[in-house]
PDB file of N, CA and C in Angstrom:
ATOM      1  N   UNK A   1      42.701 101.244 164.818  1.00  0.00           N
ATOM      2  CA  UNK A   1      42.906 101.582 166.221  1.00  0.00           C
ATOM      3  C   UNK A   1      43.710 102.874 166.301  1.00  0.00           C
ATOM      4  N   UNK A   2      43.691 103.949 167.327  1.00  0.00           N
ATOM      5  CA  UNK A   2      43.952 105.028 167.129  1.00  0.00           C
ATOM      6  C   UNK A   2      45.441 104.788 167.866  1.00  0.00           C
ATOM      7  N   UNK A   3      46.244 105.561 167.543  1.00  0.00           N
ATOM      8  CA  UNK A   3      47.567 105.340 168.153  1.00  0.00           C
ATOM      9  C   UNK A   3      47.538 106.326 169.736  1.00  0.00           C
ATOM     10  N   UNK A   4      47.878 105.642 170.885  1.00  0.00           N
ATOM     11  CA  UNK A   4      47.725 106.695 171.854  1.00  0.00           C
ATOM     12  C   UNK A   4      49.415 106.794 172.622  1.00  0.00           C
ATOM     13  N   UNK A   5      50.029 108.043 173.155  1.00  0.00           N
ATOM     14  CA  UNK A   5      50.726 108.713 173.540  1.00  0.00           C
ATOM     15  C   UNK A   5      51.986 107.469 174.397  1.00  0.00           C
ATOM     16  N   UNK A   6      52.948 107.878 173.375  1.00  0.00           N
ATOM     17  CA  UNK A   6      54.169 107.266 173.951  1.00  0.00           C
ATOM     18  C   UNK A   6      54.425 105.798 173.009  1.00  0.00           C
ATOM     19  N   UNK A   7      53.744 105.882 171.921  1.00  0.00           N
ATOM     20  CA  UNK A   7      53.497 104.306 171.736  1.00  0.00           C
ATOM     21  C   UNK A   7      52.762 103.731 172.581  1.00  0.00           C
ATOM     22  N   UNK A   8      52.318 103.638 173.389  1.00  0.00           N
ATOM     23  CA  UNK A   8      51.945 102.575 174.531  1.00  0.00           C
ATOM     24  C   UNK A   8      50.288 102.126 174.194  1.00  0.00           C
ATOM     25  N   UNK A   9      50.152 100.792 173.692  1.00  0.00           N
ATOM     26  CA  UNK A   9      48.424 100.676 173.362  1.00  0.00           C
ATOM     27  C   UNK A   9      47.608 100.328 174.695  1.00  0.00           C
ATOM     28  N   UNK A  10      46.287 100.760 174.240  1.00  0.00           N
ATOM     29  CA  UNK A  10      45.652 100.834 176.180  1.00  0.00           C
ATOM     30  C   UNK A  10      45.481  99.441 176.266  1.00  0.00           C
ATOM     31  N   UNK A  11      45.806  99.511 177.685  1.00  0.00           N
ATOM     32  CA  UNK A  11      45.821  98.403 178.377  1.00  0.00           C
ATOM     33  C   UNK A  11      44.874  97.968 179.512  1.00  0.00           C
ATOM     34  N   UNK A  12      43.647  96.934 179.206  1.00  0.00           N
ATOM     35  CA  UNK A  12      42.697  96.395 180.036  1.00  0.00           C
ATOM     36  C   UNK A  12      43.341  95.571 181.152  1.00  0.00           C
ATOM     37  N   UNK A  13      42.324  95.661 182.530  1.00  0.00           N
ATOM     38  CA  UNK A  13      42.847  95.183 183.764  1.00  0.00           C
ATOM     39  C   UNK A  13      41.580  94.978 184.202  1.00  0.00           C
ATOM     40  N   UNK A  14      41.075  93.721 184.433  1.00  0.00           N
ATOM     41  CA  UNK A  14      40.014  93.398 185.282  1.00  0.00           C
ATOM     42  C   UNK A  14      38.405  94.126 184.451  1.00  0.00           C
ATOM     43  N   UNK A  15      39.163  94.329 183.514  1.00  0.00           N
ATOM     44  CA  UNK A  15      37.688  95.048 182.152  1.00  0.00           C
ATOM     45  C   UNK A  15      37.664  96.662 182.520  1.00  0.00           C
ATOM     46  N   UNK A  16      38.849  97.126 183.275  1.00  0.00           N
ATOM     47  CA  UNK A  16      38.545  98.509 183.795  1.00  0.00           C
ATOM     48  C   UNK A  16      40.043  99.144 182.048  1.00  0.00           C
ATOM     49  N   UNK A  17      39.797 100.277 181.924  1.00  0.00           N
ATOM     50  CA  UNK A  17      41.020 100.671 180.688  1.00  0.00           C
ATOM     51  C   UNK A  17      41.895 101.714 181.520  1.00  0.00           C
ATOM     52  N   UNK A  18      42.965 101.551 181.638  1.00  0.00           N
ATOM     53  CA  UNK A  18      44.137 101.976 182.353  1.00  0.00           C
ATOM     54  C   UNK A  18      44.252 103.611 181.444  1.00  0.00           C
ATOM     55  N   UNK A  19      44.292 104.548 182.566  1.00  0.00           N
ATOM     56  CA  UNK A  19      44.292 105.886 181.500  1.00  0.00           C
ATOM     57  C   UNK A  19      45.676 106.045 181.102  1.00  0.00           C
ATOM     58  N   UNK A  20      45.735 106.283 179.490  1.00  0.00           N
ATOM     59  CA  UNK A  20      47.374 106.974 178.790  1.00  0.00           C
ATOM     60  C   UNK A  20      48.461 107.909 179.165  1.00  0.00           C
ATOM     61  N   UNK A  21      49.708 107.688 179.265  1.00  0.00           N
ATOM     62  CA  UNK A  21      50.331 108.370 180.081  1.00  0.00           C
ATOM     63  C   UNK A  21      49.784 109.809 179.589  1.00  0.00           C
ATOM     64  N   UNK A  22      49.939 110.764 180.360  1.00  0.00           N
ATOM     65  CA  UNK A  22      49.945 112.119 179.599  1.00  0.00           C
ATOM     66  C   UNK A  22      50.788 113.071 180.564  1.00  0.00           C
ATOM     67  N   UNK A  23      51.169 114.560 180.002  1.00  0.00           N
ATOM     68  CA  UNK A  23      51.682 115.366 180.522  1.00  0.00           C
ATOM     69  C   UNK A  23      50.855 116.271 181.481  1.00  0.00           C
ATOM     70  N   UNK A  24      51.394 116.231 183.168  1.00  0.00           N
ATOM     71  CA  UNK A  24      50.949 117.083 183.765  1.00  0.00           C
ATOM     72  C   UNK A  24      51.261 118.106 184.257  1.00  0.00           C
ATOM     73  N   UNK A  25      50.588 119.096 185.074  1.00  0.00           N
ATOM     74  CA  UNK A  25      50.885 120.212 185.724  1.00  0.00           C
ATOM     75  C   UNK A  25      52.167 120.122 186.470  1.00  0.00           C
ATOM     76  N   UNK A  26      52.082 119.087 187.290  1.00  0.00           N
ATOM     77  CA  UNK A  26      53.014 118.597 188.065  1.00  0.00           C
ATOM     78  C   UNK A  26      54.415 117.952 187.397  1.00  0.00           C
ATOM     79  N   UNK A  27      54.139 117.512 186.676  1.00  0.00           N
ATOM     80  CA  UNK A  27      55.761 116.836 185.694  1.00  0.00           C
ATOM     81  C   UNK A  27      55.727 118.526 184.906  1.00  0.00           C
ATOM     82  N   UNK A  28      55.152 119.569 184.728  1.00  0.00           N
ATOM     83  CA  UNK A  28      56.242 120.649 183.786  1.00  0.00           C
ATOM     84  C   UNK A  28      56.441 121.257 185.213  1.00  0.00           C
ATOM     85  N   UNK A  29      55.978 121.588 186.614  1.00  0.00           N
ATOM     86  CA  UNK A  29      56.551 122.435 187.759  1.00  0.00           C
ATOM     87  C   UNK A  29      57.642 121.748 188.228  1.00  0.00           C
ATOM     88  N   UNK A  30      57.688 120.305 187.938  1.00  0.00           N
ATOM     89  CA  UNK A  30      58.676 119.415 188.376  1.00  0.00           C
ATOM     90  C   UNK A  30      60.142 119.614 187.430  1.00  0.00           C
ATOM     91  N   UNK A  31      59.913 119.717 186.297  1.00  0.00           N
ATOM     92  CA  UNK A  31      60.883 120.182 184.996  1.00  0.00           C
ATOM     93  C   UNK A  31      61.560 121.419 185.021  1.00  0.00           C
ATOM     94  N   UNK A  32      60.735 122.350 185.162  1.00  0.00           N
ATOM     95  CA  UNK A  32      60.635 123.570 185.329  1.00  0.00           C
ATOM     96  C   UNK A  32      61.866 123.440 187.451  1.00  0.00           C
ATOM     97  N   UNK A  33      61.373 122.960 188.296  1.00  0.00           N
ATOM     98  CA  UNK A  33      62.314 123.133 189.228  1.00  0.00           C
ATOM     99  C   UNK A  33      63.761 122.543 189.414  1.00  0.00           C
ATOM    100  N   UNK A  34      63.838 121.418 188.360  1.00  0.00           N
ATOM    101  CA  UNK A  34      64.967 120.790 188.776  1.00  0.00           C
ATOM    102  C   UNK A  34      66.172 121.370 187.465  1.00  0.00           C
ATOM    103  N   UNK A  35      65.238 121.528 186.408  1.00  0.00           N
ATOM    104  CA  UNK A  35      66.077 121.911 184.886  1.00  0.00           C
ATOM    105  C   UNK A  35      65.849 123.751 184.675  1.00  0.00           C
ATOM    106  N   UNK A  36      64.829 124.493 184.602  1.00  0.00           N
ATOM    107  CA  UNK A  36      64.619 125.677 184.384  1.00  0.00           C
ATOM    108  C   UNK A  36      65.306 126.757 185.525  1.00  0.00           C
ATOM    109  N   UNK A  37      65.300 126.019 186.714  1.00  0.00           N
ATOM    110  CA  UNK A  37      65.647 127.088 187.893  1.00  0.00           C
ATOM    111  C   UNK A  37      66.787 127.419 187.604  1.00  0.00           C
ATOM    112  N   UNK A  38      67.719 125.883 188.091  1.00  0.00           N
ATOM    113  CA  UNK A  38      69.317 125.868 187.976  1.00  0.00           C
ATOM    114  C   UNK A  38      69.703 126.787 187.249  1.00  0.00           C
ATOM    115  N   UNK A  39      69.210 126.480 185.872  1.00  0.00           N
ATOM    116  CA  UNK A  39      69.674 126.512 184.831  1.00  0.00           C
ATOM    117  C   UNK A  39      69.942 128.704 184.502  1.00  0.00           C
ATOM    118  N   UNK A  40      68.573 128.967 185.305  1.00  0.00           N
ATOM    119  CA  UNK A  40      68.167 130.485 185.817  1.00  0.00           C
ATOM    120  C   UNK A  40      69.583 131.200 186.481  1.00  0.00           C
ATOM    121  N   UNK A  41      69.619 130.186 187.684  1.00  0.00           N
ATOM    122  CA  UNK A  41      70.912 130.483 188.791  1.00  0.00           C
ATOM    123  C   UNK A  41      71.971 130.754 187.897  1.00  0.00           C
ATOM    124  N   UNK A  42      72.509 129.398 187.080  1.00  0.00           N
ATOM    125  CA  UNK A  42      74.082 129.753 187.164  1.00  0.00           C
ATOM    126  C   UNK A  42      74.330 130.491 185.886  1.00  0.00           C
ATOM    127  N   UNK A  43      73.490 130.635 184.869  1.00  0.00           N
ATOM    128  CA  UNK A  43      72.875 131.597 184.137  1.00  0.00           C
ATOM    129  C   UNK A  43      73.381 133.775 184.671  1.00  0.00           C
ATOM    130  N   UNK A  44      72.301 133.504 185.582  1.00  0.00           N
ATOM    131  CA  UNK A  44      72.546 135.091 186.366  1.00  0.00           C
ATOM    132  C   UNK A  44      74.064 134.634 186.987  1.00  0.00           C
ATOM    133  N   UNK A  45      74.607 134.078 187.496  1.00  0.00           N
ATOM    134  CA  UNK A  45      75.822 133.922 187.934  1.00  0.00           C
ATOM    135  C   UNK A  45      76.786 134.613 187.523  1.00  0.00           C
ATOM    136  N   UNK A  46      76.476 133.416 185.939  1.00  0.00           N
ATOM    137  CA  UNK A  46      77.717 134.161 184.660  1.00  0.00           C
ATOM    138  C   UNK A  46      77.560 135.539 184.469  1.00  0.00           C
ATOM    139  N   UNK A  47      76.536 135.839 184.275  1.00  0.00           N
ATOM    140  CA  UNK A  47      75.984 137.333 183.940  1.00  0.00           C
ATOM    141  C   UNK A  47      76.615 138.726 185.355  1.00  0.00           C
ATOM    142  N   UNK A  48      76.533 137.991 186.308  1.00  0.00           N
ATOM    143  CA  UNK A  48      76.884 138.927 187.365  1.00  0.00           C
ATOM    144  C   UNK A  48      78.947 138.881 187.368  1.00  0.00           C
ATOM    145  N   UNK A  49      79.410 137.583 187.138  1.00  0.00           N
ATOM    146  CA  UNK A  49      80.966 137.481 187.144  1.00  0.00           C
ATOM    147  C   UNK A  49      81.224 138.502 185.959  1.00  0.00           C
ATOM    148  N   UNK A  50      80.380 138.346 184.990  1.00  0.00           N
ATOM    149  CA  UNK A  50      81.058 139.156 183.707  1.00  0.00           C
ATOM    150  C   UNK A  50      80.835 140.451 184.363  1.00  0.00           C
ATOM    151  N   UNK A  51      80.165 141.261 184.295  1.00  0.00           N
ATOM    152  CA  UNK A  51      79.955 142.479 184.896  1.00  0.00           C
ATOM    153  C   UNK A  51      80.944 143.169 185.713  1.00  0.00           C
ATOM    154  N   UNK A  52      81.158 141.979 186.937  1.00  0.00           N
ATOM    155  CA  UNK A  52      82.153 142.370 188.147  1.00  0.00           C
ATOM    156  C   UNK A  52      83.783 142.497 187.386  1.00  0.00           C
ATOM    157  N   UNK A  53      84.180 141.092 186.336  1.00  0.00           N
ATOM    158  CA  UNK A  53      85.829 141.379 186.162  1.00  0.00           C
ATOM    159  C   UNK A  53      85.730 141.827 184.769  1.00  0.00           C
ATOM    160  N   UNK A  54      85.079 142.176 183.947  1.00  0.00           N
ATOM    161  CA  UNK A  54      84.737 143.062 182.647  1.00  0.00           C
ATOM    162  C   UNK A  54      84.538 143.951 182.801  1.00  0.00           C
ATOM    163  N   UNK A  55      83.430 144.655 183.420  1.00  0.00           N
ATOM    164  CA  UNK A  55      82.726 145.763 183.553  1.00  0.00           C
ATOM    165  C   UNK A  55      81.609 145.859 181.800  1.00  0.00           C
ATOM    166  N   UNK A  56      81.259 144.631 181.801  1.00  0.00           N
ATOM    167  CA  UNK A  56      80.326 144.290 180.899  1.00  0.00           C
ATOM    168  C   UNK A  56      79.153 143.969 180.938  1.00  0.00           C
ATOM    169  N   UNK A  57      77.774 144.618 181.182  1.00  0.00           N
ATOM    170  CA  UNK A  57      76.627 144.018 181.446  1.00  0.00           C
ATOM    171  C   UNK A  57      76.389 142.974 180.311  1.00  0.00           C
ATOM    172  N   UNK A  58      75.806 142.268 180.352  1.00  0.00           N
ATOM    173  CA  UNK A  58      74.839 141.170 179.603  1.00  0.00           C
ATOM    174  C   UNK A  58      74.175 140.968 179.814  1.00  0.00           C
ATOM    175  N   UNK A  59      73.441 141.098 180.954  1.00  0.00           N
ATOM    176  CA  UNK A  59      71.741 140.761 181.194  1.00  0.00           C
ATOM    177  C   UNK A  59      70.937 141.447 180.497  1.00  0.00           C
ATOM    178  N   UNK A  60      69.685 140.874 180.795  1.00  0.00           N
ATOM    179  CA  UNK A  60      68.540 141.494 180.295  1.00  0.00           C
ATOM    180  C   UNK A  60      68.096 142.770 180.931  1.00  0.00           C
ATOM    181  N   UNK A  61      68.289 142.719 182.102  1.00  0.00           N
ATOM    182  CA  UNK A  61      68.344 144.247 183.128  1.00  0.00           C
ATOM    183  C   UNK A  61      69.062 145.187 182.231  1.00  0.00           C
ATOM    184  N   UNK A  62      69.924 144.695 181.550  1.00  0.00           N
ATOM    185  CA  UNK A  62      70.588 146.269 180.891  1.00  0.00           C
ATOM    186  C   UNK A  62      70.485 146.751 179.812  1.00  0.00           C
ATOM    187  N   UNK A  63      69.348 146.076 178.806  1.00  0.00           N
ATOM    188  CA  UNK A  63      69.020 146.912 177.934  1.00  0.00           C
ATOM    189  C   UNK A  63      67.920 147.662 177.933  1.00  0.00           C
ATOM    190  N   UNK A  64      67.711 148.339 179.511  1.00  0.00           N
ATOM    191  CA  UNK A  64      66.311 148.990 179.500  1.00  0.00           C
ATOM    192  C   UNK A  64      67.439 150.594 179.713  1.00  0.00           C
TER     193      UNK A  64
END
């Protein structure tokens, strides 16, 4: 028997086969908004405080 995604073996219901969890479009835009954005924000944050009481760029803007 083939092993399918998550551990989880398929599971019959009424003779119909229940489809395997899998990864969607929607769970990485969902990932991507709650973990990638933030993470963007307070990210540029730091990057803009250093700048202002350093006078130190660190972003990526400044090695062009």
């Amino acid at each position: 028997m083939l092993s399918l995604p998550f551990g989880r073996k398929a599971e019959t219901v009424m003779g119909h086969k229940i489809t395997e969890p899998r990864l969607t479009l929607m769970a990485i835009w969902l990932v991507f908004l709650y973990v990638g954005l933030p993470l963007l924000v307070v990210t540029g944050l730091m990057d803009l405080a250093m700048q202002l009481f350093f006078g130190v760029c660190t972003g990526v803007w400044c090695l062009a």
